[in-house]
C-alpha atoms as a PDB file:
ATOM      1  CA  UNK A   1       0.000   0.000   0.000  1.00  0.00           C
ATOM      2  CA  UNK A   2       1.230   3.476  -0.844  1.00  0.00           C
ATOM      3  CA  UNK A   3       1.254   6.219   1.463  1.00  0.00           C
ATOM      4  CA  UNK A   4      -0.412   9.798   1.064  1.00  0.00           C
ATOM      5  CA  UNK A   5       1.106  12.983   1.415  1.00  0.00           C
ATOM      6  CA  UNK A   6      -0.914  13.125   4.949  1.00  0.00           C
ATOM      7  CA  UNK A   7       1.535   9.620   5.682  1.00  0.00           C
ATOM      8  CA  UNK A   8      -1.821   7.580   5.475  1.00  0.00           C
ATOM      9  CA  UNK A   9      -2.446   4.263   3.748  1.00  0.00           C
ATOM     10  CA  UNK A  10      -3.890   5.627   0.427  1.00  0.00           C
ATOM     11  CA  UNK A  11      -6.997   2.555   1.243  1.00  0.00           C
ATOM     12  CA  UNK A  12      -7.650   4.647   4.798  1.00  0.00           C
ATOM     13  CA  UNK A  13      -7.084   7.755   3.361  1.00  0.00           C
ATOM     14  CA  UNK A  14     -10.073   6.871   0.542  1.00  0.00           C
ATOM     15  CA  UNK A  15     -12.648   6.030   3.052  1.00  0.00           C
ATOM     16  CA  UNK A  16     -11.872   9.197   5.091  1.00  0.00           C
ATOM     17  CA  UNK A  17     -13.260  10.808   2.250  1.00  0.00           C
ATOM     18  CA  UNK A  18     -16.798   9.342   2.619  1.00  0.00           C
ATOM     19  CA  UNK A  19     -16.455   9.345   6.431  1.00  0.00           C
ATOM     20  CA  UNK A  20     -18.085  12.990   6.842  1.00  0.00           C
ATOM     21  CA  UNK A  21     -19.996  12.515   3.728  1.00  0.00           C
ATOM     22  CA  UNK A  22     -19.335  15.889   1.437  1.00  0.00           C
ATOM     23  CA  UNK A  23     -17.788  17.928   4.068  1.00  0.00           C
ATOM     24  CA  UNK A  24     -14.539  15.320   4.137  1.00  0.00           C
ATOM     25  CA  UNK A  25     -14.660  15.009   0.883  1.00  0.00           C
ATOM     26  CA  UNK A  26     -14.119  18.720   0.473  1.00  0.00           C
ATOM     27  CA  UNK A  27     -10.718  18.816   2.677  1.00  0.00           C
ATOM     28  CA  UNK A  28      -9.338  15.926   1.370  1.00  0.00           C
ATOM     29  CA  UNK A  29      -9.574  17.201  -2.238  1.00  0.00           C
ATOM     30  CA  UNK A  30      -7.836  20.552  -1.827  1.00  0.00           C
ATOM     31  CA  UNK A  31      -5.489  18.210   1.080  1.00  0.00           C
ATOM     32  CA  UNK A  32      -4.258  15.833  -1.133  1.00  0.00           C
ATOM     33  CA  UNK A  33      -4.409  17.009  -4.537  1.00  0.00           C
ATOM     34  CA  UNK A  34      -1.546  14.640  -6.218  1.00  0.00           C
ATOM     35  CA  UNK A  35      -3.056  11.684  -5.477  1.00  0.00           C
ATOM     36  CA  UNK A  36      -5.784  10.828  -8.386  1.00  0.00           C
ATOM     37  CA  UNK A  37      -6.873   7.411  -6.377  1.00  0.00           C
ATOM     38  CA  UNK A  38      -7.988   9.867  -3.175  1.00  0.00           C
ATOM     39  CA  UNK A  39      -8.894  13.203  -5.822  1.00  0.00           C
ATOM     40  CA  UNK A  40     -11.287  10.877  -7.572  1.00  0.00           C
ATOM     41  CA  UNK A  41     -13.101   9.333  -4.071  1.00  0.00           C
ATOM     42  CA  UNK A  42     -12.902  13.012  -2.618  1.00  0.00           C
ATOM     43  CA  UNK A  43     -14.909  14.686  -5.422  1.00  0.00           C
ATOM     44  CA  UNK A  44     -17.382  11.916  -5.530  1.00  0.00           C
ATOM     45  CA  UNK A  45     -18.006  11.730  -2.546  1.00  0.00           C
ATOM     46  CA  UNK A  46     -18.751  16.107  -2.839  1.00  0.00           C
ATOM     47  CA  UNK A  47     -20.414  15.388  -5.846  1.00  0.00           C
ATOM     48  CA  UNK A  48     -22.868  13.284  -4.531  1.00  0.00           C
ATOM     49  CA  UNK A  49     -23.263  13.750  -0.996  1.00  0.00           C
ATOM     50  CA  UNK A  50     -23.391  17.941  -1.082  1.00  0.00           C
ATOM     51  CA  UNK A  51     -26.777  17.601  -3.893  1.00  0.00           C
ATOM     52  CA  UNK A  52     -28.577  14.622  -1.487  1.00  0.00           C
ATOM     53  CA  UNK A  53     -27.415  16.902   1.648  1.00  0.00           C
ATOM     54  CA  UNK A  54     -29.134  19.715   0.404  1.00  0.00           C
ATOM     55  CA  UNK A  55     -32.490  18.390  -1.186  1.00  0.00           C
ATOM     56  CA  UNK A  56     -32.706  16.376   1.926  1.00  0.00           C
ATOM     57  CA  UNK A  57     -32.575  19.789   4.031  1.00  0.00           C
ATOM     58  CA  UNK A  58     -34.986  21.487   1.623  1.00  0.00           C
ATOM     59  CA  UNK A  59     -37.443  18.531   2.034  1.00  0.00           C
ATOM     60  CA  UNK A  60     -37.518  18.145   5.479  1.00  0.00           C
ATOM     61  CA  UNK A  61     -36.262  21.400   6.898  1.00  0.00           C
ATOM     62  CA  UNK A  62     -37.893  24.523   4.722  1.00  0.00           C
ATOM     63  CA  UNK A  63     -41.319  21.936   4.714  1.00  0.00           C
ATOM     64  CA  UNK A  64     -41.013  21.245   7.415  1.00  0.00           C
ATOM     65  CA  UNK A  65     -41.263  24.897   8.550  1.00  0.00           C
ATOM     66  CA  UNK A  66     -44.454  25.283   7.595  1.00  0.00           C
ATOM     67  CA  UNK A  67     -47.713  22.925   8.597  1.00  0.00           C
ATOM     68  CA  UNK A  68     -49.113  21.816   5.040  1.00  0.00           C
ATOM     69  CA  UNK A  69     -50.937  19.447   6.586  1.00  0.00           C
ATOM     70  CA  UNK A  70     -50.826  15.790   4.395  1.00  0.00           C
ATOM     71  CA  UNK A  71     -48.495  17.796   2.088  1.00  0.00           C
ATOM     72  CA  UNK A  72     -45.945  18.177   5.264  1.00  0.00           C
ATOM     73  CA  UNK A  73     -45.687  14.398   5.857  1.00  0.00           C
ATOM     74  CA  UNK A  74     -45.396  14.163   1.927  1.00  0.00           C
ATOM     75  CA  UNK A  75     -42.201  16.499   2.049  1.00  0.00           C
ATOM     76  CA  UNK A  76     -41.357  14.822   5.026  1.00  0.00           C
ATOM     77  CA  UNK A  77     -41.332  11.011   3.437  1.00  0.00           C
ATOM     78  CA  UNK A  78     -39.212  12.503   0.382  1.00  0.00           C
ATOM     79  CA  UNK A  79     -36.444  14.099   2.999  1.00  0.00           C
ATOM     80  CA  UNK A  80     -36.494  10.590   5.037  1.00  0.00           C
ATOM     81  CA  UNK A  81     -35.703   8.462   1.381  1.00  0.00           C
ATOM     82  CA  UNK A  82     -33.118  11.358   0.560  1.00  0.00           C
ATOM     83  CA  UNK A  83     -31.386  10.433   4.444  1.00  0.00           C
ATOM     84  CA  UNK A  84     -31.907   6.847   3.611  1.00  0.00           C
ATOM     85  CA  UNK A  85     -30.543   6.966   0.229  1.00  0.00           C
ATOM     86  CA  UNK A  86     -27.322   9.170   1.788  1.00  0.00           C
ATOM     87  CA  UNK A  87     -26.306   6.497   4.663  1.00  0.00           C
ATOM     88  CA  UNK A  88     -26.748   3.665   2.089  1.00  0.00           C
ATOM     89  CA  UNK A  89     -24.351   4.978  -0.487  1.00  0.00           C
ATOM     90  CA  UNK A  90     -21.824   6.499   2.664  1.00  0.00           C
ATOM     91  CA  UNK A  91     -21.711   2.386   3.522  1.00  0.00           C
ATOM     92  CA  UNK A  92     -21.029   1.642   0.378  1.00  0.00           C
ATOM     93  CA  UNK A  93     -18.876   3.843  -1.095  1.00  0.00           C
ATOM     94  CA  UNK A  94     -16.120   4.214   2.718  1.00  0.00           C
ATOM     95  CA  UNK A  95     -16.404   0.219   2.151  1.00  0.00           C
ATOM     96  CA  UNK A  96     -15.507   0.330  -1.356  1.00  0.00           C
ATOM     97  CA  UNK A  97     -12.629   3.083  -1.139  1.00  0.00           C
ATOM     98  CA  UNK A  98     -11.063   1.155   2.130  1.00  0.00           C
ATOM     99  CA  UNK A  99     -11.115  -1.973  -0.220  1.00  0.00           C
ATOM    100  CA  UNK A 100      -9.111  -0.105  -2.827  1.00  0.00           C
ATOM    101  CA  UNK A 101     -12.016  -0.257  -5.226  1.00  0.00           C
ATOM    102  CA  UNK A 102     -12.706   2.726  -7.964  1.00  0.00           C
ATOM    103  CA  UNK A 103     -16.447   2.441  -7.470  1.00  0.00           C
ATOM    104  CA  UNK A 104     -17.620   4.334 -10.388  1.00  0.00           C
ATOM    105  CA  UNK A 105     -21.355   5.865  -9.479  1.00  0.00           C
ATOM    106  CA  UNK A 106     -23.290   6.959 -12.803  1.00  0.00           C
ATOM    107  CA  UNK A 107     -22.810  10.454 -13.738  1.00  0.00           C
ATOM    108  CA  UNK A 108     -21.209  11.918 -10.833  1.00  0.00           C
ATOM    109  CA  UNK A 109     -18.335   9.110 -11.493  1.00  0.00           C
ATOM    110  CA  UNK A 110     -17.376  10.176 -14.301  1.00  0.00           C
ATOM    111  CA  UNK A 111     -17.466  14.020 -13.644  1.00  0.00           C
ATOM    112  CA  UNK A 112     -15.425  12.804 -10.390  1.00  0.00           C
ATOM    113  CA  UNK A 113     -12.919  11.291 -12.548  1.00  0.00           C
ATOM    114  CA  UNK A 114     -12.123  14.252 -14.699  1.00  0.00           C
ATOM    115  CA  UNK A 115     -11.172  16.172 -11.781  1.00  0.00           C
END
């Protein structure tokens, strides 16, 4: 295993990325920016966790705000999927980065990759 520049195992250093969903992903881009193996799981994991992060918080938190009644637990159903969604794919992707895997997700994969 290769270290980092931070002196981590590059397979620890991946998952670290994931590990505070967007918000890791965002220090260990700018952090490490020779590696490509850690640049590619850092902007993924900012690519995809920032957008669910966000609709998630509009969902549940600006609907939530205000009592729309059965529209409320509506909005409130969608936020819960987006949160369900989010710690699924965290799982996944830390335990595909520790295993040294370049787990590809559709779209934001490939924009990932370019960067």
């Amino acid at each position: 295993m290769t270290k980092t520049s931070l002196g981590l195992e590059e397979n620890f250093e991946a998952a670290l990325c994931y590990l505070g969903v967007w918000i890791t992903g965002l220090i260990f881009y700018f952090v490490d920016d020779k590696n490509k193996f850690i640049r590619f799981h850092a902007a993924q994991s900012v690519l995809v966790f920032l957008p669910l992060t966000i609709l998630a918080w509009i969902f549940g938190g600006f609907f939530g705000i205000f009592n729309y009644g059965p529209a409320w637990v509506f909005f409130a159903w969608i936020s819960w999927i987006f949160w369900v969604l989010v710690l699924i794919l965290w799982f996944i992707l830390m335990v595909k980065a520790y295993q040294m895997q370049k787990f590809k997700l559709p779209i934001v994969g490939d924009i990932a990759e370019k960067h």
